[in-house]
C-alpha atoms as a PDB file:
ATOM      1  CA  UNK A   1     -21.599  11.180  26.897  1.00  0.00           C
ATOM      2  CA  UNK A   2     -24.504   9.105  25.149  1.00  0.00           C
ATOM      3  CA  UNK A   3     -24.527  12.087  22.675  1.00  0.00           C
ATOM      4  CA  UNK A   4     -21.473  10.945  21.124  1.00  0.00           C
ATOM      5  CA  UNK A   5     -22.107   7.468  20.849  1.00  0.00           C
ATOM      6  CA  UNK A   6     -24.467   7.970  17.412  1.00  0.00           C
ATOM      7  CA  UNK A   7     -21.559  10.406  16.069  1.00  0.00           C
ATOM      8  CA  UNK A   8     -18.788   7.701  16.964  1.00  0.00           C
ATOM      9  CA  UNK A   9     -21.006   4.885  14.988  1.00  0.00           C
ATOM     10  CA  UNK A  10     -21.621   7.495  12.464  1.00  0.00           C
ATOM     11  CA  UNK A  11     -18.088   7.647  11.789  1.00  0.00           C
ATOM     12  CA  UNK A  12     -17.415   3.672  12.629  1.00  0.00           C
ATOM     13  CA  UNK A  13     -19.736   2.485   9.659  1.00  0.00           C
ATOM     14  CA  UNK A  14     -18.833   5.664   6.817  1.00  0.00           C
ATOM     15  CA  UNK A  15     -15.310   5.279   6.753  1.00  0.00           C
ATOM     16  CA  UNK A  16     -14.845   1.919   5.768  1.00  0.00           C
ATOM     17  CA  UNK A  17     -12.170   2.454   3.626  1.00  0.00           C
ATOM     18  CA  UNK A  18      -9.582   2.439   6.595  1.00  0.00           C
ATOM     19  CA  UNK A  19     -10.475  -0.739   7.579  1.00  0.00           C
ATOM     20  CA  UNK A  20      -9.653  -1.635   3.964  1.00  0.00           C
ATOM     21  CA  UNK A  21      -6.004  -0.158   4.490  1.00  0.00           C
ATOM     22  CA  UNK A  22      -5.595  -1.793   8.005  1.00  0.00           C
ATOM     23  CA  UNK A  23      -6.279  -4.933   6.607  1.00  0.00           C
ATOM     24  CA  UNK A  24      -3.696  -4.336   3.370  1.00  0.00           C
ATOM     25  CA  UNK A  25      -1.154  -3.124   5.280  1.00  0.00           C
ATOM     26  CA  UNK A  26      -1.556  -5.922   7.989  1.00  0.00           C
ATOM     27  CA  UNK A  27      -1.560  -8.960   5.422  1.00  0.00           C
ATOM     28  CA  UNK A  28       1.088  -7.082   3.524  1.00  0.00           C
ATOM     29  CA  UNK A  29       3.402  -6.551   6.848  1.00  0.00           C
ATOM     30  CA  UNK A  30       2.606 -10.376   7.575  1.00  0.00           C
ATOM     31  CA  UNK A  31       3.596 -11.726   4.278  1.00  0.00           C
ATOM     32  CA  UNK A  32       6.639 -10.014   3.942  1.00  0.00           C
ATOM     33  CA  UNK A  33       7.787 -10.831   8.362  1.00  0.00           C
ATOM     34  CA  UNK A  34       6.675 -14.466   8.141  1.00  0.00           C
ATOM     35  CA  UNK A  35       6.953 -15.787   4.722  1.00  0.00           C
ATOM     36  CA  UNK A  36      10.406 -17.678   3.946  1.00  0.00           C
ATOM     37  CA  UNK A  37       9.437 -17.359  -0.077  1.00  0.00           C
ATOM     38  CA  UNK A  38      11.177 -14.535  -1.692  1.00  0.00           C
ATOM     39  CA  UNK A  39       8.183 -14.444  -4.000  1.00  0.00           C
ATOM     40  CA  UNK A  40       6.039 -14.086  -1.000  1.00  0.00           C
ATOM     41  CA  UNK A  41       7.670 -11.486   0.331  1.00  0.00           C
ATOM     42  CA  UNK A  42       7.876  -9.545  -3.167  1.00  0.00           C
ATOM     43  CA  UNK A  43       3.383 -10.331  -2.942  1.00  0.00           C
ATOM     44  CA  UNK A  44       3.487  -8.499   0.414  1.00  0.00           C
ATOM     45  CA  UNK A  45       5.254  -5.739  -0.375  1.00  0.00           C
ATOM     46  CA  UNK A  46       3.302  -5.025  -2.950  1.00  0.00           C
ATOM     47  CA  UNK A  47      -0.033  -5.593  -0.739  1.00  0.00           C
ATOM     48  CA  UNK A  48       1.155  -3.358   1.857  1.00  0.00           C
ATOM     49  CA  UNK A  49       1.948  -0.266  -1.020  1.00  0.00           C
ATOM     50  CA  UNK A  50      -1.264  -0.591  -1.757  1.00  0.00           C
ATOM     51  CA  UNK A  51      -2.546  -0.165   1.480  1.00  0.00           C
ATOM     52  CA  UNK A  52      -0.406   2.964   1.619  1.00  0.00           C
ATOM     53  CA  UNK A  53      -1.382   4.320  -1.326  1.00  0.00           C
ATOM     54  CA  UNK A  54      -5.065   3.475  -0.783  1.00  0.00           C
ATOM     55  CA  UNK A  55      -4.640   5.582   2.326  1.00  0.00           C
ATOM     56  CA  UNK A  56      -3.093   8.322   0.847  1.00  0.00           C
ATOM     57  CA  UNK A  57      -6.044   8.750  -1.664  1.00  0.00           C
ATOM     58  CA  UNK A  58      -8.192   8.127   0.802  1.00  0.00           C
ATOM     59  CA  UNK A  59      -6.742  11.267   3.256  1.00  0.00           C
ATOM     60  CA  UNK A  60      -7.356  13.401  -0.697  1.00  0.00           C
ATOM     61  CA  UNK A  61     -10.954  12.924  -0.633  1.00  0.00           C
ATOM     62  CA  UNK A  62     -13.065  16.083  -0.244  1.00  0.00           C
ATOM     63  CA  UNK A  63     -16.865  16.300   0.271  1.00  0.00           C
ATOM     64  CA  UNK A  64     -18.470  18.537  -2.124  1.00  0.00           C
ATOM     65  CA  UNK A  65     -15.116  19.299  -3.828  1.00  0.00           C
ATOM     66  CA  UNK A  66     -14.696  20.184  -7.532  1.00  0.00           C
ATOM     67  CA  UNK A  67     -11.076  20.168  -9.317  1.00  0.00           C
ATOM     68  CA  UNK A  68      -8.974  22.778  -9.136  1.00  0.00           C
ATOM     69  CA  UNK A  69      -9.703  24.898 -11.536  1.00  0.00           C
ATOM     70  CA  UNK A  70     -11.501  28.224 -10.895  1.00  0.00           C
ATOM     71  CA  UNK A  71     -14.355  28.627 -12.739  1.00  0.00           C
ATOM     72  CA  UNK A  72     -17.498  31.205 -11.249  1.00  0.00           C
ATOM     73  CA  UNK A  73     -18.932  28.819  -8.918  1.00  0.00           C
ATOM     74  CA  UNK A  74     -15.708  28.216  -6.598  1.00  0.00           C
ATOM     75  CA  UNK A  75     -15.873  26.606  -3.507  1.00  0.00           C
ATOM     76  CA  UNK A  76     -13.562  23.790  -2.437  1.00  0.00           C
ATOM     77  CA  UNK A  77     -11.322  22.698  -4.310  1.00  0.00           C
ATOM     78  CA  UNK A  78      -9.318  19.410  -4.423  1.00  0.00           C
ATOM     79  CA  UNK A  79      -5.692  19.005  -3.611  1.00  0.00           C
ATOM     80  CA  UNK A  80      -3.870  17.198  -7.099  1.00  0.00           C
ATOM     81  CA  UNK A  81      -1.084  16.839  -5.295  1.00  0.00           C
ATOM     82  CA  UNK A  82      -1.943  13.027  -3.689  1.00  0.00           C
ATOM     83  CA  UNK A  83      -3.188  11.748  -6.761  1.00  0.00           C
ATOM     84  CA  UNK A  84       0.495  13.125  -8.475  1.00  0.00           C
ATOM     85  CA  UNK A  85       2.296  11.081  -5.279  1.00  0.00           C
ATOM     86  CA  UNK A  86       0.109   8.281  -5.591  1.00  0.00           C
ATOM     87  CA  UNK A  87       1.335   8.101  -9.103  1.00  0.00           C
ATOM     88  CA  UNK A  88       4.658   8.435  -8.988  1.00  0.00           C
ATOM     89  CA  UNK A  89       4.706   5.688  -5.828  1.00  0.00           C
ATOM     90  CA  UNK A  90       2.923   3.258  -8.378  1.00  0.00           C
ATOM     91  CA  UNK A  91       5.667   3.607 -10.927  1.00  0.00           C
ATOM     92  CA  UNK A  92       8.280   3.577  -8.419  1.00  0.00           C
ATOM     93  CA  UNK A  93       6.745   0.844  -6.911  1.00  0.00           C
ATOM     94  CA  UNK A  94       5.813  -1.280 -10.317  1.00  0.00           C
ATOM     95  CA  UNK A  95       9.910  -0.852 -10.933  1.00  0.00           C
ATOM     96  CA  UNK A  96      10.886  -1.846  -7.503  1.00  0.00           C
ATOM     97  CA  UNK A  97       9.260  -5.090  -8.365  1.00  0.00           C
ATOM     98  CA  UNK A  98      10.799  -5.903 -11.344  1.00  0.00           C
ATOM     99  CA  UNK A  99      14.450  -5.310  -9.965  1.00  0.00           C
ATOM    100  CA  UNK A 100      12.997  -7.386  -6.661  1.00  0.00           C
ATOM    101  CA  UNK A 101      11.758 -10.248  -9.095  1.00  0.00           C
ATOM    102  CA  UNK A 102      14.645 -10.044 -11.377  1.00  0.00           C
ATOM    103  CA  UNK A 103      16.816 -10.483  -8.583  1.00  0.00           C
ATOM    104  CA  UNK A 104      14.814 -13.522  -7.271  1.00  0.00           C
ATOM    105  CA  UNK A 105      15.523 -15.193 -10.504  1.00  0.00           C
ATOM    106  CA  UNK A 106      19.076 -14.938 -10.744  1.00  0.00           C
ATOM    107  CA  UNK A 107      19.428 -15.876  -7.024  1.00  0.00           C
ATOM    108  CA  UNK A 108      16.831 -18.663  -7.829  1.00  0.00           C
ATOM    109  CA  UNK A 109      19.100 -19.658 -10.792  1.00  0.00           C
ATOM    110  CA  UNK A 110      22.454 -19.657  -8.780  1.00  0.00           C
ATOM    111  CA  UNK A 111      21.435 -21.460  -5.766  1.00  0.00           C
ATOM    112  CA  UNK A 112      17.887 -23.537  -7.023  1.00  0.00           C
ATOM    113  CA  UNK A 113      15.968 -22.383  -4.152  1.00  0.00           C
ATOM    114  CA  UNK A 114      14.075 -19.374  -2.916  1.00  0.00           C
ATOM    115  CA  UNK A 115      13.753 -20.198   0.991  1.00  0.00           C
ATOM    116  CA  UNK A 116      15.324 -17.560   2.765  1.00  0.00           C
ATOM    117  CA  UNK A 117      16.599 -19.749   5.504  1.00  0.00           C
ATOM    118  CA  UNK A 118      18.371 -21.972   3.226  1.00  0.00           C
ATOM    119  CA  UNK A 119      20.150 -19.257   1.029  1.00  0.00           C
ATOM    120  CA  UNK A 120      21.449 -17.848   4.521  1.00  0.00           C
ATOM    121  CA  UNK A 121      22.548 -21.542   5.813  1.00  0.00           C
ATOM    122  CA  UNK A 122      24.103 -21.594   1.934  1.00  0.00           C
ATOM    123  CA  UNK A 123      25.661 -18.391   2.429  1.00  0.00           C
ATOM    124  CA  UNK A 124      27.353 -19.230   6.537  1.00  0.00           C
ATOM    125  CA  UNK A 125      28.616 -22.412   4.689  1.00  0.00           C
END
């Protein structure tokens, strides 16, 4: 049992990288649950797709790999498809936010207020 213990910190302090996407993906959860701002909540989402796509690179990492194309030397090779994903999230995600934000402005211009507790008492009344 004590054997494990120096692999277990081994891999405790080298992958830092998911703590990085805990903590993304936990402040971007929390902004976009607890925030009333509409703003906010556009921030958060965008926090939290980074922590996703963070993770998803992260997962496409390869020790010793080279890119995929064969050449004498070989060996192993890196998957392109994350990186293509990761891209095609980004844009997605870049034009999710403008729709989101251009949204928040004509709401903001309609009712004069962004507080998502007063648009729903607006919208009972």
């Amino acid at each position: 049992m004590n054997a494990t213990l120096p692999l277990q910190l081994d891999l405790l302090t080298t992958h830092y990288n998911y703590y990085a996407v805990v903590v993304l993906l936990g402040i971007g959860l929390y902004m976009l649950v607890d925030s009333p701002n509409l703003v906010k909540k556009v921030i958060g989402m965008n926090v939290f797709q980074t922590g996703i796509f963070l993770f998803f690179i992260t997962l496409a990492y390869r020790s010793g790999g080279n890119p995929p194309v064969i050449t004498d030397g070989g060996g192993p090779y890196v998957s392109p498809l994350p990186h293509v994903l990761i891209l095609t999230a980004i844009v997605v995600g870049v034009s999710l936010t403008a729709v989101a934000l251009a949204l928040i402005v004509r709401i903001y211009s309609e009712y004069g207020t962004l507080d998502e507790e007063t648009l729903e008492q607006l919208y009972h009344d």
